[in-house]
PDB file of N, CA and C in Angstrom:
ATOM      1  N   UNK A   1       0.229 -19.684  -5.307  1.00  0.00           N
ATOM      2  CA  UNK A   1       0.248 -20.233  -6.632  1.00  0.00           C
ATOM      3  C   UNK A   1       1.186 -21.434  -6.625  1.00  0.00           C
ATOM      4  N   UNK A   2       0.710 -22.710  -7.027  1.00  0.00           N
ATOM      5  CA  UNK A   2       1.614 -23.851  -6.771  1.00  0.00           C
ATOM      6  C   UNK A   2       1.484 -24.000  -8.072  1.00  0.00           C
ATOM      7  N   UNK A   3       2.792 -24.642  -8.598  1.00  0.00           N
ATOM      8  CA  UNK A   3       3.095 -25.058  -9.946  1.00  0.00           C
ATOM      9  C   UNK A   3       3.877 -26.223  -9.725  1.00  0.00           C
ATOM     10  N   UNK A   4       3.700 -26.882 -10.969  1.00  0.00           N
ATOM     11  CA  UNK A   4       3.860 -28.321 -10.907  1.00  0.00           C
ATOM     12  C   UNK A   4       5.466 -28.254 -11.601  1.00  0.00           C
ATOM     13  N   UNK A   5       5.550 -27.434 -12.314  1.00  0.00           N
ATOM     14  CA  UNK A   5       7.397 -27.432 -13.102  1.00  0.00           C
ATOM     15  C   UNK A   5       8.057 -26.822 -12.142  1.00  0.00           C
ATOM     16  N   UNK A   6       9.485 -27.242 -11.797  1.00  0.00           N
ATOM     17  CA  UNK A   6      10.576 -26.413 -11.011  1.00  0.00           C
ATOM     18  C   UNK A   6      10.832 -25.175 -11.622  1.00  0.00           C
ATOM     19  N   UNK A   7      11.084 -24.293 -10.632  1.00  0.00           N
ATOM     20  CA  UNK A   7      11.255 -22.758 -10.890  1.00  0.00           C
ATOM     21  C   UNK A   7      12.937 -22.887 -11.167  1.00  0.00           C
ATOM     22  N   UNK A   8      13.820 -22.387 -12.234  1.00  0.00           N
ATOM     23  CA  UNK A   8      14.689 -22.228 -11.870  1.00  0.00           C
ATOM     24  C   UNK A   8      15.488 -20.930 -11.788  1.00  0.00           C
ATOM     25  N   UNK A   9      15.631 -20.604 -10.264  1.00  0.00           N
ATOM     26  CA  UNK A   9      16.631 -19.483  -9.082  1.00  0.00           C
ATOM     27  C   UNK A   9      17.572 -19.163 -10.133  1.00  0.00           C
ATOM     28  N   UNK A  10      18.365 -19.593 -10.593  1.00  0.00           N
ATOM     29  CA  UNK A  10      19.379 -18.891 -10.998  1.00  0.00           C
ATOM     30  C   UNK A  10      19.486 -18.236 -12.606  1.00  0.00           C
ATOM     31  N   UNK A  11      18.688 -18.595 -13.163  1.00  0.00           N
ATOM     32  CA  UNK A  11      18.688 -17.588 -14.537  1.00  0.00           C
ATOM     33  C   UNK A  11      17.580 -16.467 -14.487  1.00  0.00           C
ATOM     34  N   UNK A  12      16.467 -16.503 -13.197  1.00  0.00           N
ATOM     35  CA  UNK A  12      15.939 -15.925 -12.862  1.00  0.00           C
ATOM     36  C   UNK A  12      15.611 -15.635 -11.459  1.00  0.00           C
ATOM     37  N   UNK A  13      16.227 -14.470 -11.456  1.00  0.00           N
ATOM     38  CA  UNK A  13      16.423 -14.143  -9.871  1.00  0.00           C
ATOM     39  C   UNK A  13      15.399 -13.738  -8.788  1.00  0.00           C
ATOM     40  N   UNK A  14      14.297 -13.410 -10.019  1.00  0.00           N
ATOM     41  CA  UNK A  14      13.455 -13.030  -8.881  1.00  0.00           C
ATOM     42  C   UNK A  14      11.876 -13.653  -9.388  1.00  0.00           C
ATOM     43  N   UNK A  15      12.548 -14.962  -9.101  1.00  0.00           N
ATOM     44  CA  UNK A  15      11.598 -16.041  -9.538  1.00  0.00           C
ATOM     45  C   UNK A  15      10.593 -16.595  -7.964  1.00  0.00           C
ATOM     46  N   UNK A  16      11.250 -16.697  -7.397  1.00  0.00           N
ATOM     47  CA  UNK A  16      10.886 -16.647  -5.528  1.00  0.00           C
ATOM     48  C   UNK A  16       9.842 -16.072  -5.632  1.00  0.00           C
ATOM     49  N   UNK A  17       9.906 -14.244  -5.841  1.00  0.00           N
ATOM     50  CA  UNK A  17       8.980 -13.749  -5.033  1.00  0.00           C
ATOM     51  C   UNK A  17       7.746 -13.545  -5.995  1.00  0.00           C
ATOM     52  N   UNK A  18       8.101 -13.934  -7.481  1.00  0.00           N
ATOM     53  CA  UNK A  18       7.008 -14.154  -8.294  1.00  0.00           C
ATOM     54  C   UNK A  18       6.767 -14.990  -8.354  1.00  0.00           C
ATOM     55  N   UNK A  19       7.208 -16.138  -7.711  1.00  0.00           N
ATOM     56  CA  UNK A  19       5.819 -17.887  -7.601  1.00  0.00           C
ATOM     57  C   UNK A  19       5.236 -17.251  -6.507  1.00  0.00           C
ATOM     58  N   UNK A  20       6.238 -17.124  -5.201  1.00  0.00           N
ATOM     59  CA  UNK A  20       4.975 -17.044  -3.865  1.00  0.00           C
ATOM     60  C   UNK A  20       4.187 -16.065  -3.984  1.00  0.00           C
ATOM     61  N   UNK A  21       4.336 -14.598  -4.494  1.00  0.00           N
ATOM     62  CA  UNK A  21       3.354 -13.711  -3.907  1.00  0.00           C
ATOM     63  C   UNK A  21       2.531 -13.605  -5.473  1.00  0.00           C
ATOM     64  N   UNK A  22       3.324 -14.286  -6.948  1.00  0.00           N
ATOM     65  CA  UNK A  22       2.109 -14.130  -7.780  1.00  0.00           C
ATOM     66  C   UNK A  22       2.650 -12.459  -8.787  1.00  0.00           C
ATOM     67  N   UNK A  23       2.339 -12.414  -9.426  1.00  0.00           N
ATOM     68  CA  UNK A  23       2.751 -11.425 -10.600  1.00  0.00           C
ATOM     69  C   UNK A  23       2.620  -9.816  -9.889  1.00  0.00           C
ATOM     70  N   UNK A  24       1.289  -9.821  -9.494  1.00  0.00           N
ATOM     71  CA  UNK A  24       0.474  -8.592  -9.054  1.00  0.00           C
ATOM     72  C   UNK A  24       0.866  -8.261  -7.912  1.00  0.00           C
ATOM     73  N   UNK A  25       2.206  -8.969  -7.048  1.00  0.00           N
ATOM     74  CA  UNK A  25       2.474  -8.480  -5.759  1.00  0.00           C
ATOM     75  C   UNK A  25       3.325  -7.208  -6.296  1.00  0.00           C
ATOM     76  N   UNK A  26       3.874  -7.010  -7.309  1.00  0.00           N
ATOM     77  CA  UNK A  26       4.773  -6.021  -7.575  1.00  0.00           C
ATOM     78  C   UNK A  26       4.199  -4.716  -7.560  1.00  0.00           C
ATOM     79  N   UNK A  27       2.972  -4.644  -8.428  1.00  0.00           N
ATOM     80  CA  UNK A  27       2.309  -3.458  -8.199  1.00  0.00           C
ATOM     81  C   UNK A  27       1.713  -2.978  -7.237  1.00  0.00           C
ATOM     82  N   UNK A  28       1.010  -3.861  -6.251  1.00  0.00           N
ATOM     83  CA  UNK A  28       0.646  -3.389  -4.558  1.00  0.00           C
ATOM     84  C   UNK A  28       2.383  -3.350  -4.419  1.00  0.00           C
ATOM     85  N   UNK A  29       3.127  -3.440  -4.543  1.00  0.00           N
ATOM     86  CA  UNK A  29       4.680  -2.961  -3.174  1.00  0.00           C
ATOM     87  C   UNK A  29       4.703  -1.653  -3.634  1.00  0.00           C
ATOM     88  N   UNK A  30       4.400  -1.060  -5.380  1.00  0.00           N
ATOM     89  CA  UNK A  30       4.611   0.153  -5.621  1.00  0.00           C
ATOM     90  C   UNK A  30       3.409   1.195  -5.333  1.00  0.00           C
ATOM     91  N   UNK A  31       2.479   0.853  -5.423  1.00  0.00           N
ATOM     92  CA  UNK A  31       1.058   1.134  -4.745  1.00  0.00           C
ATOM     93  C   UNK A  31       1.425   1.610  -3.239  1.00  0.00           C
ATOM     94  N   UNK A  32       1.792   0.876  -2.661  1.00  0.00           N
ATOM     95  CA  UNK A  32       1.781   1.075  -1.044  1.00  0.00           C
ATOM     96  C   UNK A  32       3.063   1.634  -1.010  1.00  0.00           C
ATOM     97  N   UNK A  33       4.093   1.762  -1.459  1.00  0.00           N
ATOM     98  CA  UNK A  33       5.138   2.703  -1.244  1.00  0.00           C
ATOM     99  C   UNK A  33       4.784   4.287  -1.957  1.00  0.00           C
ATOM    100  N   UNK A  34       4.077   4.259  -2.850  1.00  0.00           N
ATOM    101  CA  UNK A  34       3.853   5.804  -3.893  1.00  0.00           C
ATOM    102  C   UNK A  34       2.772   6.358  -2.505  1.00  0.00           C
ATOM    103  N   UNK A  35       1.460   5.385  -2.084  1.00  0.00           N
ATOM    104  CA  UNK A  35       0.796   5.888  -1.306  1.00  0.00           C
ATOM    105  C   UNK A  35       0.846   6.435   0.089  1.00  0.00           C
ATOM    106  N   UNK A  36       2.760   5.685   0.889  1.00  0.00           N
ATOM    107  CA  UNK A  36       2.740   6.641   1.887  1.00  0.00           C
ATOM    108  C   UNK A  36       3.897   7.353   1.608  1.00  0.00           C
ATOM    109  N   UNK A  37       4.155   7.472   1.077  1.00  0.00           N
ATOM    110  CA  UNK A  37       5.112   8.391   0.307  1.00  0.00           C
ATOM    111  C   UNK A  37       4.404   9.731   0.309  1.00  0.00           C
ATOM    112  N   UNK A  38       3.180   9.433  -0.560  1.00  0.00           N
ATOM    113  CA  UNK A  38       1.965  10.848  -0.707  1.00  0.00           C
ATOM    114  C   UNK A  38       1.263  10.933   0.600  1.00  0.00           C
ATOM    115  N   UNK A  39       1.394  10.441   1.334  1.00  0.00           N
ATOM    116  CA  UNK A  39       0.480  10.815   3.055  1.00  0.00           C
ATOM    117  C   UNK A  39       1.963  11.155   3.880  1.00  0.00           C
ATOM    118  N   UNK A  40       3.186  10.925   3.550  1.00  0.00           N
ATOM    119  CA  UNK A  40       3.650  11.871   3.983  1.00  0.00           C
ATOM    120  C   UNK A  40       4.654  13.052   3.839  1.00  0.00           C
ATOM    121  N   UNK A  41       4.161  13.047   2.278  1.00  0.00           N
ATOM    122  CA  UNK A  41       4.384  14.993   2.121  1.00  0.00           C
ATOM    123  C   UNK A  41       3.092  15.525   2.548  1.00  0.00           C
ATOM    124  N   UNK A  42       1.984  15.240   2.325  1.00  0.00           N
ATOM    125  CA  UNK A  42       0.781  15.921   2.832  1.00  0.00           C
ATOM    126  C   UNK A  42       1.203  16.013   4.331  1.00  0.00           C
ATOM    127  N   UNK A  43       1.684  15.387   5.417  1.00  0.00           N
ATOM    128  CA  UNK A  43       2.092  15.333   6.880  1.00  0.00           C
ATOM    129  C   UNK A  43       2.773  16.622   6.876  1.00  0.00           C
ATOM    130  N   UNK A  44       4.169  16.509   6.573  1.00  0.00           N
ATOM    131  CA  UNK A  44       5.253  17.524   6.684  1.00  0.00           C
ATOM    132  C   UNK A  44       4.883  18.508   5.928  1.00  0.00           C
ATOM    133  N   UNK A  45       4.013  18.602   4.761  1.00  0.00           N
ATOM    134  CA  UNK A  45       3.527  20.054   4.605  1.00  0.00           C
ATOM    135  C   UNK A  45       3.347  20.569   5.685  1.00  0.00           C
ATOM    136  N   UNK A  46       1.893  20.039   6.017  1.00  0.00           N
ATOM    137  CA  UNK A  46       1.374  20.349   7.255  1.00  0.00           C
ATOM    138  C   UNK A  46       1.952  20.834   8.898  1.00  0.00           C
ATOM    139  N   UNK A  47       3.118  19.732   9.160  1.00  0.00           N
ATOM    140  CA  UNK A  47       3.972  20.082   9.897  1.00  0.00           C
ATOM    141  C   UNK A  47       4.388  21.364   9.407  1.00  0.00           C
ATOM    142  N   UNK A  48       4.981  21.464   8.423  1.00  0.00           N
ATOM    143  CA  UNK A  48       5.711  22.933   7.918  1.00  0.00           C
ATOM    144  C   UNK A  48       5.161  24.150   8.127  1.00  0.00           C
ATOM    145  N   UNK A  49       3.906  24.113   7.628  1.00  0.00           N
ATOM    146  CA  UNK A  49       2.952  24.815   7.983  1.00  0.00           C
ATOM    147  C   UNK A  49       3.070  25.590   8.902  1.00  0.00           C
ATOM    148  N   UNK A  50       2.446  24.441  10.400  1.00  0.00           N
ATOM    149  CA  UNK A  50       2.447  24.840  11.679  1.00  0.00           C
ATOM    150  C   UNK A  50       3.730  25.823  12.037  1.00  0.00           C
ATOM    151  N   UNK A  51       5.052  25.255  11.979  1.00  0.00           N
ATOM    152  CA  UNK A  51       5.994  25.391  12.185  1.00  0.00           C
ATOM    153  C   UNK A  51       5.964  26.532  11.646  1.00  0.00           C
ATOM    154  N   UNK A  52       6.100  27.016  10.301  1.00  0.00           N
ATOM    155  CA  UNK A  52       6.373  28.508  10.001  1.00  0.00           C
ATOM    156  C   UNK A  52       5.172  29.426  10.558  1.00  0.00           C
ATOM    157  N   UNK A  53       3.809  29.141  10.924  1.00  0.00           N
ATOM    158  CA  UNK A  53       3.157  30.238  12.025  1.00  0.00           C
ATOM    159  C   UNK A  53       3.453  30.624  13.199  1.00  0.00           C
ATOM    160  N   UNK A  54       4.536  29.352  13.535  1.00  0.00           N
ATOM    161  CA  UNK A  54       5.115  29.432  15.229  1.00  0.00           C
ATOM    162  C   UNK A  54       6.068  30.275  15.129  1.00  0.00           C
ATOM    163  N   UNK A  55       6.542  30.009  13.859  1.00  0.00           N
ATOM    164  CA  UNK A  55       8.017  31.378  13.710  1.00  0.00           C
ATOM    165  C   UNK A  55       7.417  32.659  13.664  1.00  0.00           C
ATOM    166  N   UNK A  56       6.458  32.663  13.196  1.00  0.00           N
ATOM    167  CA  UNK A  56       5.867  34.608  13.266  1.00  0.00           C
ATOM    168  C   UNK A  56       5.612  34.715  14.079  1.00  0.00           C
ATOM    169  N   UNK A  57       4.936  34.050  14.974  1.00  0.00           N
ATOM    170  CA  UNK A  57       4.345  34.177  16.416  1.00  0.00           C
ATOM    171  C   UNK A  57       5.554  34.709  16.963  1.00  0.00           C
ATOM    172  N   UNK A  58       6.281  33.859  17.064  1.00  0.00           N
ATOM    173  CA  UNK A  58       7.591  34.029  17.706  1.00  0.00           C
ATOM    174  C   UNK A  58       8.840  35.196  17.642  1.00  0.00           C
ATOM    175  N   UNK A  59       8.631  35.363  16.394  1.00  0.00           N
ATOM    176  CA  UNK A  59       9.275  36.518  15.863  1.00  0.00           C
ATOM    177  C   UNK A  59       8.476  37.990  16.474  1.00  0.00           C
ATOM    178  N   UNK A  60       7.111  37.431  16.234  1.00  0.00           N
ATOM    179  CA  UNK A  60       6.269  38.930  16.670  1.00  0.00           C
ATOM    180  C   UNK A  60       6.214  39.291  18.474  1.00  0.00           C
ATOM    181  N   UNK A  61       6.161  38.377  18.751  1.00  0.00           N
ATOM    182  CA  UNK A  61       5.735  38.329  20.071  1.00  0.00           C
ATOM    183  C   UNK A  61       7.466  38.195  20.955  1.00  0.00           C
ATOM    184  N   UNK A  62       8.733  37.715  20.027  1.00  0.00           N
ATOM    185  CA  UNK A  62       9.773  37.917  20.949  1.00  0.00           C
ATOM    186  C   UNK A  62      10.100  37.095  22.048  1.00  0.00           C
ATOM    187  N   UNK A  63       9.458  35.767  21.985  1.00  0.00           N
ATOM    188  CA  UNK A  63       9.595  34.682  23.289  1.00  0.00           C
ATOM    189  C   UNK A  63      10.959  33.984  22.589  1.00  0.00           C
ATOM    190  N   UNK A  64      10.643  33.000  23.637  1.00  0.00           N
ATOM    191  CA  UNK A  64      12.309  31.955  23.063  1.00  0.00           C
ATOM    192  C   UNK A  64      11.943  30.901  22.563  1.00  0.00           C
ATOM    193  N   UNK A  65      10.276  30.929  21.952  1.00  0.00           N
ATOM    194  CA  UNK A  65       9.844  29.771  21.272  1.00  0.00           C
ATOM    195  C   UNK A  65      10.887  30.038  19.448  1.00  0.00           C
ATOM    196  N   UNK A  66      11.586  30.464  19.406  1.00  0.00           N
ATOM    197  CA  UNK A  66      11.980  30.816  17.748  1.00  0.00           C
ATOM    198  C   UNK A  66      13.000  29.913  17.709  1.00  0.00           C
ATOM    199  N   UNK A  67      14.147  29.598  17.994  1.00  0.00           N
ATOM    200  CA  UNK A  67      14.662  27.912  17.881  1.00  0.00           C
ATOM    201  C   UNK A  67      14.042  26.785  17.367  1.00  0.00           C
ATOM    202  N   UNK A  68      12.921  26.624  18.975  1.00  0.00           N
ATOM    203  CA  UNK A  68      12.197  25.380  18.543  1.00  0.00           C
ATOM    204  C   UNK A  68      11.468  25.587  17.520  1.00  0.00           C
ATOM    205  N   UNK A  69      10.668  26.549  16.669  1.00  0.00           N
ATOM    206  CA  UNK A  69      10.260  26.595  15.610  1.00  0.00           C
ATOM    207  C   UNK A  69      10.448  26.230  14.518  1.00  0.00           C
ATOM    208  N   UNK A  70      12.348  27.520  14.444  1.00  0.00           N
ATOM    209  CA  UNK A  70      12.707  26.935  13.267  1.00  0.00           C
ATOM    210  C   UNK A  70      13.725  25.476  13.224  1.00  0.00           C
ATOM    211  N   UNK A  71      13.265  24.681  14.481  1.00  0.00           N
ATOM    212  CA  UNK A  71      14.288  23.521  14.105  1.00  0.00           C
ATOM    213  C   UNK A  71      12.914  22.614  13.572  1.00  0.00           C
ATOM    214  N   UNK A  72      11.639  22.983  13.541  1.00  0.00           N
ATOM    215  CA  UNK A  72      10.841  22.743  13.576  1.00  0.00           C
ATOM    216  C   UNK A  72      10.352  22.456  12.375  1.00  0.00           C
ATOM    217  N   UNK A  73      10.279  23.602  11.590  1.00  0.00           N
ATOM    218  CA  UNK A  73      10.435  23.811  10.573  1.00  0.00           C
ATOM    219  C   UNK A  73      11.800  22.856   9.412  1.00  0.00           C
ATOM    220  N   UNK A  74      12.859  23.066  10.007  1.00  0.00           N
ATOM    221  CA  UNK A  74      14.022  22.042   9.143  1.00  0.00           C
ATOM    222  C   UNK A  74      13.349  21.047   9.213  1.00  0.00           C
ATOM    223  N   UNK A  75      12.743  20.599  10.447  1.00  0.00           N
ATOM    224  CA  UNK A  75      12.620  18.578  10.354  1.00  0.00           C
ATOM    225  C   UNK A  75      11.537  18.530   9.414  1.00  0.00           C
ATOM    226  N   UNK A  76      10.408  19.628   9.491  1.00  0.00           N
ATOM    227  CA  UNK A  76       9.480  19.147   8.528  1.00  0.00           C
ATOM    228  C   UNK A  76       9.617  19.169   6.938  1.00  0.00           C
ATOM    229  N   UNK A  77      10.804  19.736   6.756  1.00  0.00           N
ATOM    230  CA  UNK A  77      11.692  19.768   5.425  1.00  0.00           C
ATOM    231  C   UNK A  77      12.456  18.357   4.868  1.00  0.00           C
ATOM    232  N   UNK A  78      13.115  18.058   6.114  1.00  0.00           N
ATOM    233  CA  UNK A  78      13.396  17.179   5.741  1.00  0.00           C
ATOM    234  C   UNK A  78      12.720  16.064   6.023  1.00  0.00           C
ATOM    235  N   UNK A  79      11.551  15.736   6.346  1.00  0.00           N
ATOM    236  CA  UNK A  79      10.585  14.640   5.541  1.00  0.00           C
ATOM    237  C   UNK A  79       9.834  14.534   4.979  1.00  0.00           C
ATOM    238  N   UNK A  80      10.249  16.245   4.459  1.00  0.00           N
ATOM    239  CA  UNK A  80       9.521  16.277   2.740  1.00  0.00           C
ATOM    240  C   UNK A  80       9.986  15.625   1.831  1.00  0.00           C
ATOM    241  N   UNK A  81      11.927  16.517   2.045  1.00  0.00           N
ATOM    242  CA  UNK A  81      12.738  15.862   0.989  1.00  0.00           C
ATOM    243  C   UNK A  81      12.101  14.201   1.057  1.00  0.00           C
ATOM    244  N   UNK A  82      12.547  14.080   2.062  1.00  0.00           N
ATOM    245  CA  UNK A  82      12.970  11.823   2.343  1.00  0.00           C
ATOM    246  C   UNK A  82      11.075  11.635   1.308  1.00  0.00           C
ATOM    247  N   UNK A  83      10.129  11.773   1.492  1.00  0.00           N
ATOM    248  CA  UNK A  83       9.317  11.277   0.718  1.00  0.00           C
ATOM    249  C   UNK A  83       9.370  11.598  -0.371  1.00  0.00           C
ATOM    250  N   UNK A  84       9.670  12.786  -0.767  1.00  0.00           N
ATOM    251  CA  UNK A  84      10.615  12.819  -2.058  1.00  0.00           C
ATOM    252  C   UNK A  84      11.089  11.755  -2.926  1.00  0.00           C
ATOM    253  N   UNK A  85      11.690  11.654  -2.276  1.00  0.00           N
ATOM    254  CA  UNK A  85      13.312  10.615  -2.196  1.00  0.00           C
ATOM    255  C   UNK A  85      12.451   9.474  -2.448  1.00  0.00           C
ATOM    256  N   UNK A  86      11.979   9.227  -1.836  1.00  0.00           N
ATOM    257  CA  UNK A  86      10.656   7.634  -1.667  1.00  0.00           C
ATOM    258  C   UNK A  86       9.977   7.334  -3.187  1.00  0.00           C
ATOM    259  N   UNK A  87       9.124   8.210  -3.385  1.00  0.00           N
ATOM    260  CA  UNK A  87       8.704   8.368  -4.362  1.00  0.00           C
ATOM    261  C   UNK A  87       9.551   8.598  -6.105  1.00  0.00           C
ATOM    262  N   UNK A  88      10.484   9.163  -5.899  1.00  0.00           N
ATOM    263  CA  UNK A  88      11.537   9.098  -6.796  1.00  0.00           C
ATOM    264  C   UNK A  88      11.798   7.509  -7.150  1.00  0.00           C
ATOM    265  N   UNK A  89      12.476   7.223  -6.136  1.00  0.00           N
ATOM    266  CA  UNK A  89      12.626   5.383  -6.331  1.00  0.00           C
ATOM    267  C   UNK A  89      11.644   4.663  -6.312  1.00  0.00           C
ATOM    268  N   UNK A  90      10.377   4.725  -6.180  1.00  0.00           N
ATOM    269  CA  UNK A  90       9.369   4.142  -6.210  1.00  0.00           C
ATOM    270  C   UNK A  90       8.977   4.300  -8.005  1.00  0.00           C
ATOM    271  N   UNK A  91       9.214   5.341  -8.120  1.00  0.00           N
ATOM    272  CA  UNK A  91       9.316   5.806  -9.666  1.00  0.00           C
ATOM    273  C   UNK A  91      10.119   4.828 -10.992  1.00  0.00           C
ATOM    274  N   UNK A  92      11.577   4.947 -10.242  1.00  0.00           N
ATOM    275  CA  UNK A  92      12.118   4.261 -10.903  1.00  0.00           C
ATOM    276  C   UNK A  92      12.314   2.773 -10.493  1.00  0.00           C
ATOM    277  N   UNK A  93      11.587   2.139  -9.986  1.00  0.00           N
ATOM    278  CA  UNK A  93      11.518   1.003  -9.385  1.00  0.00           C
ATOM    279  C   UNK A  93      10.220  -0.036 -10.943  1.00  0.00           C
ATOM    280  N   UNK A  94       9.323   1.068 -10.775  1.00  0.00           N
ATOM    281  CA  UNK A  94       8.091   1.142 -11.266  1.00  0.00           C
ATOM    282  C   UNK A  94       8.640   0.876 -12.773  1.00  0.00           C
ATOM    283  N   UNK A  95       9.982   1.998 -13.555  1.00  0.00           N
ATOM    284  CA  UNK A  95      10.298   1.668 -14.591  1.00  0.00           C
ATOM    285  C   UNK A  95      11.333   0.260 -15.088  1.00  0.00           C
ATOM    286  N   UNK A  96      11.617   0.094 -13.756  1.00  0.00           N
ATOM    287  CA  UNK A  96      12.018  -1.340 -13.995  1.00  0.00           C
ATOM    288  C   UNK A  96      11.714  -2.642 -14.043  1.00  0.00           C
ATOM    289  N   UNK A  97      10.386  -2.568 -13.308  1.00  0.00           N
ATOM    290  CA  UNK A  97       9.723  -3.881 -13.308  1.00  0.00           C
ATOM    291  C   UNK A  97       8.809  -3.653 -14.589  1.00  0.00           C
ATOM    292  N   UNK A  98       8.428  -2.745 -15.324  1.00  0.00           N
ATOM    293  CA  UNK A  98       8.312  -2.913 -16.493  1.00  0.00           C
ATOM    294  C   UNK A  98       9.037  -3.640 -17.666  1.00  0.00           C
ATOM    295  N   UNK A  99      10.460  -2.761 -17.371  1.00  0.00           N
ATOM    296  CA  UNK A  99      11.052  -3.498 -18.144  1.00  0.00           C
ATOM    297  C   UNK A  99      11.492  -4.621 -18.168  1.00  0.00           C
ATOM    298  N   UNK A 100      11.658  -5.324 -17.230  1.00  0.00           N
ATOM    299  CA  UNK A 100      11.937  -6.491 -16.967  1.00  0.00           C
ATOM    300  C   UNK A 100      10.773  -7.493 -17.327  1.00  0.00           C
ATOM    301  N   UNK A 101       9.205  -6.887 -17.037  1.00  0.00           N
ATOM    302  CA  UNK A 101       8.126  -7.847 -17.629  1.00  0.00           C
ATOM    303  C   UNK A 101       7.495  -7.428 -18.643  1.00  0.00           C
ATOM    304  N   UNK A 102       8.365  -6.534 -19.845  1.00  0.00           N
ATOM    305  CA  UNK A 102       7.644  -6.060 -20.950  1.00  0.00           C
ATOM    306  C   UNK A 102       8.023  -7.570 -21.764  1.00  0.00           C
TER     307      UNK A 102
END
């Protein structure tokens, strides 16, 4: 988007990335952050999943796979939380560029 009046940077700060990328870049950054955000809690479910059948296995059957399971299990927790976390600020990211272009 080329415009013929000077932008001016300093009473508006985020004047940059709304000449070059254009109004609508804001909602694809929240688009594409909400969307892998949601592909990966669906992941670490999944991971989790696995992980807690390996613990029964493991538990039932008595091998020394039960460690790696349940560390297995934590990690897929914690990139539940972290997309969580993603999505949270993607959230409130979302309520700010509202307000800022209401």
């Amino acid at each position: 988007m080329v415009r013929n009046n000077p932008v001016d940077f300093k009473s508006n700060p985020h004047a940059e990335l709304h000449t070059a990328a254009g109004p609508g870049c804001y909602n694809r950054l929240m688009t594409d952050a909400i969307g892998t955000a949601l592909g990966g809690l669906s992941t670490s479910a999944a991971q989790f999943q696995k992980a807690a059948e390996n613990v029964v296995k493991a538990t039932q059957k008595g091998t020394d796979d039960l460690p790696a399971a349940i560390v297995d299990s934590k990690t897929s927790a914690y990139g539940y939380k972290a997309n969580i976390a993603v999505l949270k600020t993607a959230d409130k990211m979302m309520g700010s560029l509202l307000d800022m272009f209401a």
